[in-house]
C-alpha atoms as a PDB file:
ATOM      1  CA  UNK A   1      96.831 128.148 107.852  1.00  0.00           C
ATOM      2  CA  UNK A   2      99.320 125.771 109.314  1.00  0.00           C
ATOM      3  CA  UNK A   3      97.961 124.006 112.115  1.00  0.00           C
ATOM      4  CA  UNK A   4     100.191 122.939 115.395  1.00  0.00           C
ATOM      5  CA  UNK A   5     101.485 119.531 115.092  1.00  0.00           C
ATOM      6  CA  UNK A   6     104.232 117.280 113.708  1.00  0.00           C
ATOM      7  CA  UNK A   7     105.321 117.869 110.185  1.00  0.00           C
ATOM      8  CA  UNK A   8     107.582 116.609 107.722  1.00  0.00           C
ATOM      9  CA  UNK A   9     106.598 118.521 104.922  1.00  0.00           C
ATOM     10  CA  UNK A  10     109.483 120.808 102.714  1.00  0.00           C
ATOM     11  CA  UNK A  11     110.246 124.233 103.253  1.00  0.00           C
ATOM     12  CA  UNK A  12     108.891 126.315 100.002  1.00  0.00           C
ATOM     13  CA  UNK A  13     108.731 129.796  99.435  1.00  0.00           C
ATOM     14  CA  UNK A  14     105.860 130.191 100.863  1.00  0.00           C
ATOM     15  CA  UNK A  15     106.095 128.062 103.284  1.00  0.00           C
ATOM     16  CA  UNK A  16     109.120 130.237 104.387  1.00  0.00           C
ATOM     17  CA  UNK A  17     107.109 133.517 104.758  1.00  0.00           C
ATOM     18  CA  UNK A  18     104.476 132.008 106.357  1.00  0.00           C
ATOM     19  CA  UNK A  19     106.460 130.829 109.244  1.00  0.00           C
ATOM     20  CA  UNK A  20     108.271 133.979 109.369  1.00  0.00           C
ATOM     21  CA  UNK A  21     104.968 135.556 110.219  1.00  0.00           C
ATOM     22  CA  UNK A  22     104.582 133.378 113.065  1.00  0.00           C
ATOM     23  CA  UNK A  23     107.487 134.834 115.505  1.00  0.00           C
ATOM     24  CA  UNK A  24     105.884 133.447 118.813  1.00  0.00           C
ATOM     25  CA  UNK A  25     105.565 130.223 117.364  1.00  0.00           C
ATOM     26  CA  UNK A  26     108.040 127.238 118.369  1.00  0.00           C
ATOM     27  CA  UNK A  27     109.737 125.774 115.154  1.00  0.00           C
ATOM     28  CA  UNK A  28     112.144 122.981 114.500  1.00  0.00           C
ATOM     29  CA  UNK A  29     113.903 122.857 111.532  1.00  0.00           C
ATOM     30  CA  UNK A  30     116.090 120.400 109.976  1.00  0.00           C
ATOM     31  CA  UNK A  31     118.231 120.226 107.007  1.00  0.00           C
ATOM     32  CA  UNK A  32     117.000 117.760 104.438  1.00  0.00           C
ATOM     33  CA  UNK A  33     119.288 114.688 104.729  1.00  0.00           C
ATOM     34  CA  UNK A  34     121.588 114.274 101.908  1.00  0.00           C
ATOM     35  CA  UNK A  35     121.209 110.205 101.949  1.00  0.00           C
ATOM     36  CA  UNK A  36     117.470 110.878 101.860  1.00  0.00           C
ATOM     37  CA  UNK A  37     117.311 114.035  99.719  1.00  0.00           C
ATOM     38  CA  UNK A  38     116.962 112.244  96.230  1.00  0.00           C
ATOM     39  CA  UNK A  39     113.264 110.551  97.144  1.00  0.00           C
ATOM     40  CA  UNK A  40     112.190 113.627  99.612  1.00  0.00           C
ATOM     41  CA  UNK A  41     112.960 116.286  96.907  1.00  0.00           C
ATOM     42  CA  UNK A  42     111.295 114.043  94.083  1.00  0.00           C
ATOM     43  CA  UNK A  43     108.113 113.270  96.159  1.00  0.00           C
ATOM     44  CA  UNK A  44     107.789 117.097  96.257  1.00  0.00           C
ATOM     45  CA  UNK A  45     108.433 117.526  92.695  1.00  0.00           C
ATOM     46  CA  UNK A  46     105.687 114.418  91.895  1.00  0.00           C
ATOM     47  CA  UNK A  47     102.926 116.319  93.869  1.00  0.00           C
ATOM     48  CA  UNK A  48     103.995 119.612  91.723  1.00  0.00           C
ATOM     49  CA  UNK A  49     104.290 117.729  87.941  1.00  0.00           C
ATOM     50  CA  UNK A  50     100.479 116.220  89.115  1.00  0.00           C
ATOM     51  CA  UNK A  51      99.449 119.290  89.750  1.00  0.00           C
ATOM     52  CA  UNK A  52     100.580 120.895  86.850  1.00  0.00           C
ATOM     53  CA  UNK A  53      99.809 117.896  84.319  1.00  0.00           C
ATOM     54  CA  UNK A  54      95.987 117.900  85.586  1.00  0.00           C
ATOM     55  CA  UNK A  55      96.058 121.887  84.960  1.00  0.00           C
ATOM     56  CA  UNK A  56      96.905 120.817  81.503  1.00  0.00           C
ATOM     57  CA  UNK A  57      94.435 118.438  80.998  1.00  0.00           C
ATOM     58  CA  UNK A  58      92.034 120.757  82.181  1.00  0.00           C
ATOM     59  CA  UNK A  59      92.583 123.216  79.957  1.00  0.00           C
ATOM     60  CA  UNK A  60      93.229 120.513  76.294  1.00  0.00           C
ATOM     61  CA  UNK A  61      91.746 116.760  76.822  1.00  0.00           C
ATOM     62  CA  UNK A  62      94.651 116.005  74.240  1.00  0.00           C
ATOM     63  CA  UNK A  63      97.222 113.800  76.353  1.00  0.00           C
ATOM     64  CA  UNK A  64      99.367 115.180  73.735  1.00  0.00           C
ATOM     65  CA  UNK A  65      99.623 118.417  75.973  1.00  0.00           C
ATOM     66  CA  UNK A  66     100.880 116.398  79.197  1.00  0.00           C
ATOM     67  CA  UNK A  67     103.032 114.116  77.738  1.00  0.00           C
ATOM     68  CA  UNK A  68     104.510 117.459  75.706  1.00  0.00           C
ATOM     69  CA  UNK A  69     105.090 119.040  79.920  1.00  0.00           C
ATOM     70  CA  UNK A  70     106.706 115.727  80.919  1.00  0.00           C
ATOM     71  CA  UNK A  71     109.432 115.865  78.385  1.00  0.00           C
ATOM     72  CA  UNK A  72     110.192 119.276  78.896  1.00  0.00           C
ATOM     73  CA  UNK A  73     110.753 118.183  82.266  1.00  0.00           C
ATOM     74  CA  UNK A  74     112.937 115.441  81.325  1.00  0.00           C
ATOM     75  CA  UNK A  75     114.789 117.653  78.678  1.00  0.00           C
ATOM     76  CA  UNK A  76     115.906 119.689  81.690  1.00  0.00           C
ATOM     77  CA  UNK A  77     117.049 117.225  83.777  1.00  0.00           C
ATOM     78  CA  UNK A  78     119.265 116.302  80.682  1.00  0.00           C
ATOM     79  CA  UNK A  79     119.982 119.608  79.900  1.00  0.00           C
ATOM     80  CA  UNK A  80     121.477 119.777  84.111  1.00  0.00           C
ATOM     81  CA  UNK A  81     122.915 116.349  84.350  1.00  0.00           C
ATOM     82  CA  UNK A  82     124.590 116.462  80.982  1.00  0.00           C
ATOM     83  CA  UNK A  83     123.368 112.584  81.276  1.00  0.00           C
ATOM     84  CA  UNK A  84     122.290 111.330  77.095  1.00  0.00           C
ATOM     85  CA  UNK A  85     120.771 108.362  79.302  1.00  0.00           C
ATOM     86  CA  UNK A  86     117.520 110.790  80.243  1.00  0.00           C
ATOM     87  CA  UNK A  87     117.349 111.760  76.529  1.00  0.00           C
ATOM     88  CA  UNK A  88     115.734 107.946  75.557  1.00  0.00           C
ATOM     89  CA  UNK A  89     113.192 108.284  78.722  1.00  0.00           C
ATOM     90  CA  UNK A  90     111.106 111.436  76.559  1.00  0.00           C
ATOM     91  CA  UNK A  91     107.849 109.585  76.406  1.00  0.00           C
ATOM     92  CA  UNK A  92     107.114 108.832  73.059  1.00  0.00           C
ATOM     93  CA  UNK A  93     104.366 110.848  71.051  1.00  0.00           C
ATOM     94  CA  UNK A  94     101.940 108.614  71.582  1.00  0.00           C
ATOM     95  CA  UNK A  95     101.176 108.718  75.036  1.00  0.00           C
ATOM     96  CA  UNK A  96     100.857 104.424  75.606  1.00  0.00           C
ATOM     97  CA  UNK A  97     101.783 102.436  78.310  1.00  0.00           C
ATOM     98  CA  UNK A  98     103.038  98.599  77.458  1.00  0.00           C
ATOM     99  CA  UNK A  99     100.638  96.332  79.491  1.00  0.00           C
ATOM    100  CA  UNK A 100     102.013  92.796  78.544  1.00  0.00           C
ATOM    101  CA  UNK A 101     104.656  91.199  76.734  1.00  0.00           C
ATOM    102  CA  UNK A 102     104.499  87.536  76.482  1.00  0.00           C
ATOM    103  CA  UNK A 103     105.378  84.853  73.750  1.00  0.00           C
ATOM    104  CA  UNK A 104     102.059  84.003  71.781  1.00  0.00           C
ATOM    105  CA  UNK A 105     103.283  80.048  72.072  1.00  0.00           C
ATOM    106  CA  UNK A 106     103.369  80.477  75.537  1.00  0.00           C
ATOM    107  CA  UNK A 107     102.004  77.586  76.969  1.00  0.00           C
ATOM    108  CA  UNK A 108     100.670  78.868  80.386  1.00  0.00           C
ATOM    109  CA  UNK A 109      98.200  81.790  78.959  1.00  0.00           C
ATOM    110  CA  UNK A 110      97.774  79.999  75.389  1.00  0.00           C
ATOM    111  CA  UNK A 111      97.328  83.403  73.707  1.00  0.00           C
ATOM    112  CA  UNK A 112      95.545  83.254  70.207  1.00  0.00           C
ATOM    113  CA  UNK A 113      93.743  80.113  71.477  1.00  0.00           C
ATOM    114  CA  UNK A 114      90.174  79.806  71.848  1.00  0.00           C
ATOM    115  CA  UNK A 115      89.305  83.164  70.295  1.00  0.00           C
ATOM    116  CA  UNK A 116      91.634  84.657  73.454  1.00  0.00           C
ATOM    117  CA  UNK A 117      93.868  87.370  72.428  1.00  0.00           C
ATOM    118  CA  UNK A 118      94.123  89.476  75.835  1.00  0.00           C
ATOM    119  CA  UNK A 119      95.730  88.830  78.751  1.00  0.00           C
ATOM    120  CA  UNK A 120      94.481  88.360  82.231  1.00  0.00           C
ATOM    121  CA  UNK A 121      95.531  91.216  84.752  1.00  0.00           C
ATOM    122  CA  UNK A 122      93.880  91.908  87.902  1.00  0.00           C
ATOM    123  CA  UNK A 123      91.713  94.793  88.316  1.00  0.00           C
ATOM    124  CA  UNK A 124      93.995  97.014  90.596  1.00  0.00           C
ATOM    125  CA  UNK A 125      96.909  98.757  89.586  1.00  0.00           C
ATOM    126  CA  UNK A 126     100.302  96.959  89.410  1.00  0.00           C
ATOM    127  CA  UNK A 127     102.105 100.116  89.656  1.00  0.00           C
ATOM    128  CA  UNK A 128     100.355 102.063  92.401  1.00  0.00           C
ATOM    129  CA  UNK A 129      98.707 100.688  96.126  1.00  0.00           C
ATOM    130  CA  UNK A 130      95.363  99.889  96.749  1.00  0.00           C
ATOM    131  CA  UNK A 131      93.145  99.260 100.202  1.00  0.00           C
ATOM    132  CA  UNK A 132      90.381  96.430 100.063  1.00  0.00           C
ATOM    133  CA  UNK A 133      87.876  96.847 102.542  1.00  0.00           C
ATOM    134  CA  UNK A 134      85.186  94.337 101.614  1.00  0.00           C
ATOM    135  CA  UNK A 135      82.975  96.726 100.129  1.00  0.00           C
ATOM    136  CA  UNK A 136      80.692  95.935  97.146  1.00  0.00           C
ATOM    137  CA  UNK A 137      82.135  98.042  95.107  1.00  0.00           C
ATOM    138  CA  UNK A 138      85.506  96.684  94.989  1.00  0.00           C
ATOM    139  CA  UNK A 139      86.693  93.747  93.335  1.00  0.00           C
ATOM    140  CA  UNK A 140      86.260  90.577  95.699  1.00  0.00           C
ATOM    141  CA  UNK A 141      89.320  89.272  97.792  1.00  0.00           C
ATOM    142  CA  UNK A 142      89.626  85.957  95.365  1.00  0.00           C
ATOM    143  CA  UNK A 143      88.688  86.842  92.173  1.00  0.00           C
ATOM    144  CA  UNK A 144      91.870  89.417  92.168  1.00  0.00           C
ATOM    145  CA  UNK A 145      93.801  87.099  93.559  1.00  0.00           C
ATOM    146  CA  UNK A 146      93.028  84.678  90.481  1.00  0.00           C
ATOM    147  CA  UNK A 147      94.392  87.057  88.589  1.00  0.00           C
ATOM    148  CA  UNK A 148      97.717  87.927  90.332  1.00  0.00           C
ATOM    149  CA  UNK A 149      98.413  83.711  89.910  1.00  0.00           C
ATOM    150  CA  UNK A 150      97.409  83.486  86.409  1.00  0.00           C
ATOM    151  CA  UNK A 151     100.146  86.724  85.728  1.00  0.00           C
ATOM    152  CA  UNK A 152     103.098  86.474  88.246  1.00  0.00           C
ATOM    153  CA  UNK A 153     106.472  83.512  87.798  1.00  0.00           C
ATOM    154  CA  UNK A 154     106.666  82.797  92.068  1.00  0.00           C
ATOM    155  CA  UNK A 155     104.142  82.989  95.010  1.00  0.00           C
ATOM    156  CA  UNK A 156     104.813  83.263  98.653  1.00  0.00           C
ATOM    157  CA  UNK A 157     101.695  82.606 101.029  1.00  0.00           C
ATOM    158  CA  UNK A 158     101.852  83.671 104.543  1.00  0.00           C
ATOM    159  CA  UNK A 159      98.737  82.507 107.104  1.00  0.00           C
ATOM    160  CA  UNK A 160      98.151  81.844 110.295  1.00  0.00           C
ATOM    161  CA  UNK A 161      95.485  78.887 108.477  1.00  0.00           C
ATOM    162  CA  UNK A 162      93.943  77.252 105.904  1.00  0.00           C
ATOM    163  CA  UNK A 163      90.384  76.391 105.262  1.00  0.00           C
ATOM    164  CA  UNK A 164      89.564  74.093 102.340  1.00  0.00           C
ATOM    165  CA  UNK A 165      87.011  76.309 101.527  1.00  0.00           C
ATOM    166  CA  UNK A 166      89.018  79.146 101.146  1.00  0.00           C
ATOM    167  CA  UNK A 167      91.344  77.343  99.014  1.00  0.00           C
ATOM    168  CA  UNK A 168      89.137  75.911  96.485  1.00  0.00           C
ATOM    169  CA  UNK A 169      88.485  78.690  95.204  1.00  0.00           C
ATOM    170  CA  UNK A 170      92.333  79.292  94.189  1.00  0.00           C
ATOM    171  CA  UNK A 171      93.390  75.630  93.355  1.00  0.00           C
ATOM    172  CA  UNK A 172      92.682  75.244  89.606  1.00  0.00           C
ATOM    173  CA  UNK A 173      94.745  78.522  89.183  1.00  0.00           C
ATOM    174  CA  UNK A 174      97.301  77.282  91.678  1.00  0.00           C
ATOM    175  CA  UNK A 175      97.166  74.019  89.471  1.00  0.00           C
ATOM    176  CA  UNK A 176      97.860  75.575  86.504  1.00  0.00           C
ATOM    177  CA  UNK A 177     100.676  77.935  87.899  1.00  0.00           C
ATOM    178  CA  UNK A 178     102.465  74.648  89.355  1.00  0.00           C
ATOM    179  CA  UNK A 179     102.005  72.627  86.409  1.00  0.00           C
ATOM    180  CA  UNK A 180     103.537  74.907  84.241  1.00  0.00           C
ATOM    181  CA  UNK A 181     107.132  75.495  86.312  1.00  0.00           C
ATOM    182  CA  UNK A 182     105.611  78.384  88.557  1.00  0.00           C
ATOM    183  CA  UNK A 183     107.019  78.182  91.992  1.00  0.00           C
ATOM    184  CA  UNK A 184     104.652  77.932  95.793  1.00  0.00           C
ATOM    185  CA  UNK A 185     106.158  78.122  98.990  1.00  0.00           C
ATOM    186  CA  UNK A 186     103.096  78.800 101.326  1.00  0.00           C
ATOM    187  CA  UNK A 187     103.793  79.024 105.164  1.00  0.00           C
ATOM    188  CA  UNK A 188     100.803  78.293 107.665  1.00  0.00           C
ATOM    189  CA  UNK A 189     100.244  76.593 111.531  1.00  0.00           C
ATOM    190  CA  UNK A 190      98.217  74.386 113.191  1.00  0.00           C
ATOM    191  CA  UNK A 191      97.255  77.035 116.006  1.00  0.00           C
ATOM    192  CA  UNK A 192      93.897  76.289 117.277  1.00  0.00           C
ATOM    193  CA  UNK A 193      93.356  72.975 114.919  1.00  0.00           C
ATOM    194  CA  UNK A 194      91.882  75.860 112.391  1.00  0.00           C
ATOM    195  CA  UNK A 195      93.896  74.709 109.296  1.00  0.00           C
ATOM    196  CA  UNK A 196      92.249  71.660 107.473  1.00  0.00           C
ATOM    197  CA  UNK A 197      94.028  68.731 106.905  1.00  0.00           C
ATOM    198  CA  UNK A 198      92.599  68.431 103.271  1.00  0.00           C
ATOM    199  CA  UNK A 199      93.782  71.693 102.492  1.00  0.00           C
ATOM    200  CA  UNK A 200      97.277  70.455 102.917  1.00  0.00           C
ATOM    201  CA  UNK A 201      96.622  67.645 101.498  1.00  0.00           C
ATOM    202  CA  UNK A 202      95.767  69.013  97.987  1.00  0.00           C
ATOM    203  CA  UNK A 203      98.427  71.476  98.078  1.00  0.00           C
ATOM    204  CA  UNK A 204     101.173  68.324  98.815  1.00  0.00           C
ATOM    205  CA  UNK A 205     100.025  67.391  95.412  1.00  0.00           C
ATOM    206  CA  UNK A 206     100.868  70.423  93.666  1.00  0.00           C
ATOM    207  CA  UNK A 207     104.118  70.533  91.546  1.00  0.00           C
ATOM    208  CA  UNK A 208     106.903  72.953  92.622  1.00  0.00           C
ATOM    209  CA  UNK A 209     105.517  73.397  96.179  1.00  0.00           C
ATOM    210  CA  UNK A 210     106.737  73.905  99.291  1.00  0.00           C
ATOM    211  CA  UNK A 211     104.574  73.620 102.643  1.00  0.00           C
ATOM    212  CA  UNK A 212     105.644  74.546 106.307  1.00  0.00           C
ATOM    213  CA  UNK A 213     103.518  74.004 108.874  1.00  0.00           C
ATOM    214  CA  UNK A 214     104.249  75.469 112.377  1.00  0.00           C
ATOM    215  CA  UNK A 215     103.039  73.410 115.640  1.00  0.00           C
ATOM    216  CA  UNK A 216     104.199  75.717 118.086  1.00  0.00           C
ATOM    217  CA  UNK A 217     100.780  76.360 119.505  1.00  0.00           C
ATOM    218  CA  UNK A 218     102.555  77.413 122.824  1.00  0.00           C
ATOM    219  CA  UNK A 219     105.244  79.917 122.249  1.00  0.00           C
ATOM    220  CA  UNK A 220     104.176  81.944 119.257  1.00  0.00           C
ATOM    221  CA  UNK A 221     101.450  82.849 117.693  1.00  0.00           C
ATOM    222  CA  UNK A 222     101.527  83.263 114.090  1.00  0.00           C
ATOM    223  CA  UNK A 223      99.039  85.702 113.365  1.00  0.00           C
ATOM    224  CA  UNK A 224      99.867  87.380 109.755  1.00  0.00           C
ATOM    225  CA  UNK A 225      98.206  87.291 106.556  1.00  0.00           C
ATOM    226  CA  UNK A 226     100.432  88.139 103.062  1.00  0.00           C
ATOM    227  CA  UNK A 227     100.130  86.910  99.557  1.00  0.00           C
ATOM    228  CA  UNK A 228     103.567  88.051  97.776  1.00  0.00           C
ATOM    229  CA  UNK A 229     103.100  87.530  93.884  1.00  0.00           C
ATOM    230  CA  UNK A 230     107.113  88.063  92.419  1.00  0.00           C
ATOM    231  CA  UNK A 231     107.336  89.247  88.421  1.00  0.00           C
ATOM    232  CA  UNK A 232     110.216  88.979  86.533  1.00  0.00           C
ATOM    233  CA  UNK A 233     109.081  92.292  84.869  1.00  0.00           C
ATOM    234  CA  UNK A 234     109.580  94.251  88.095  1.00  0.00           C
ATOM    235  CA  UNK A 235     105.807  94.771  88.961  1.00  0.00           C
ATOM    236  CA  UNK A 236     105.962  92.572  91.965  1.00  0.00           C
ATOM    237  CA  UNK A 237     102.344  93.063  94.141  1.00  0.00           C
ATOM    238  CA  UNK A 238     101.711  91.728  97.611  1.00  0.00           C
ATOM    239  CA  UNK A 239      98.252  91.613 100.183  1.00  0.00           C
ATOM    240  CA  UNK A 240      98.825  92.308 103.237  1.00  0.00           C
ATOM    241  CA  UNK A 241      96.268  92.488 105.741  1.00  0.00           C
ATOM    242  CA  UNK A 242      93.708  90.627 107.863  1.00  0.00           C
ATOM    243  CA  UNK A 243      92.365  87.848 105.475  1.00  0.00           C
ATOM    244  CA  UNK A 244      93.388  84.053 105.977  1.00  0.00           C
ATOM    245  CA  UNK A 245      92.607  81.422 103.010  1.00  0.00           C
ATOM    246  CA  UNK A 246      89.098  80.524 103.729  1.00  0.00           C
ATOM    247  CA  UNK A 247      86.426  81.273 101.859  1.00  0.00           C
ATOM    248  CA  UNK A 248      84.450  83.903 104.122  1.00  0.00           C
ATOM    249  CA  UNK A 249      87.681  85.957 104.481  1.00  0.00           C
ATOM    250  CA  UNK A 250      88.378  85.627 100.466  1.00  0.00           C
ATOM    251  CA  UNK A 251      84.925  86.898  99.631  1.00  0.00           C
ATOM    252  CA  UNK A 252      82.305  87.753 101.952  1.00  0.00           C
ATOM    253  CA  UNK A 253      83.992  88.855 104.709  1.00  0.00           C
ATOM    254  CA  UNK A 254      84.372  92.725 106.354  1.00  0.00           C
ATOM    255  CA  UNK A 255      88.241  92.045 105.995  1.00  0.00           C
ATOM    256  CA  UNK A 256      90.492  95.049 105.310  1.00  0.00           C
ATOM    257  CA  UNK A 257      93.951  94.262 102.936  1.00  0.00           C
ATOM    258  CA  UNK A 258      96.261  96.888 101.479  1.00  0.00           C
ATOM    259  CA  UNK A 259      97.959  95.759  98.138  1.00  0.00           C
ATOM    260  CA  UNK A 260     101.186  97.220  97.754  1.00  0.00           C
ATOM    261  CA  UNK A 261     103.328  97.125  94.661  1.00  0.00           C
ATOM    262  CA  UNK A 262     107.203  96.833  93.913  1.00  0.00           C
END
């Protein structure tokens, strides 16, 4: 039962009769745009192919059966297209996704030293978004953040301050990212004398950083909160939410970030 309201939802079949049924009903109806019709159609299409590929799973726990769907899917985009490039995107048999790729001399993650042969990722996705809201079952504001340094090539900070106590608890990764030709920029104020001197102290001593401080305590308020980690593999990730670089914000506090990915 369609409720009154704004929509912006596709026109199916069904969808069709059931606003035919409703005659005394006011409709407005657009034409998909043509610039925009690519990622509307295909966000329709995703919510379909989910659909169908938990159907499948439901009825054989072999991932054999989904990934067998997705390439008939694929195989008729080829077939429409009469594009070979779709033929190399079947998934292969084996239903895997590649995780990491990294030289094993590499001298920032030191894999196959010291009984390590894994590499660190954070918790969340890198592919899809994620909400932190402080809650103990989620993975605490810092310790992901760890993680995102110790696997991304650049790092943009945006906050309105810095405690030391905040960032202590990122500065032996940040350390080690510097040190080994990764690249800070990190852009804070002095608003309210909140940011600690230390704290930019320290960070003047990292390698391959860059600090701007804004004293315009008059005029504007800088007020926002993002953590941008950049990957040359595409999987780019940033926070964005209410959390400055202190420590009660990074871990104990009720503080609500969405993680969004490239």
């Amino acid at each position: 039962m369609l409720k009154d309201g704004l929509y912006e939802k596709v026109v199916s079949d069904s969808l069709s009769d059931e606003l035919a049924s409703l005659p005394h009903k006011y409709k407005e109806l657009a034409a998909i745009d043509k610039a925009e019709a690519a990622k509307i159609l295909a966000q329709y299409v995703a919510a379909i192919v989910e659909r169908g590929l938990k159907a499948v799973r439901d009825n054989s726990e072999d991932i054999a059966s989904q990934v067998s769907l997705v390439n008939e899917i694929i195989a008729t985009v080829q077939e429409k297209t009469q594009e070979q490039d779709f033929s190399a995107m079947k998934v292969d048999e084996a239903g895997q996704q590649l995780l990491a790729l990294y030289d094993r001399q590499d001298s920032i993650l030191a894999l196959g030293t010291k009984g390590k042969d894994k590499v660190d990722r954070p918790e969340t996705s890198l592919a899809q978004s994620s909400l932190f809201t402080g809650a103990v079952h989620e993975p605490q504001m810092y310790t992901e953040l760890k993680k995102e340094i110790a696997s991304c090539n650049r790092i943009d900070m945006l906050v309105s301050f810095i405690k030391w106590s905040g960032l202590r608890l990122l500065m032996d990764e940040l350390q080690h990212f510097t040190q080994n030709g990764g690249k800070l920029r990190i852009i804070t104020t002095s608003y309210m004398g909140a940011t600690d001197v230390k704290a930019i102290k320290e960070l003047s001593k990292l390698l391959n950083t860059e600090i701007k401080v804004s004293y315009d305590t008059q005029r504007t308020r800088l007020h926002a909160k993002a953590y941008v980690f950049y990957r040359d593999t595409g999987y780019t990730t940033a926070y964005i939410g209410s959390s400055n670089l202190s420590q009660a914000a990074m871990s104990s506090g009720l503080e609500w970030n969405v993680k969004i990915t490239a």
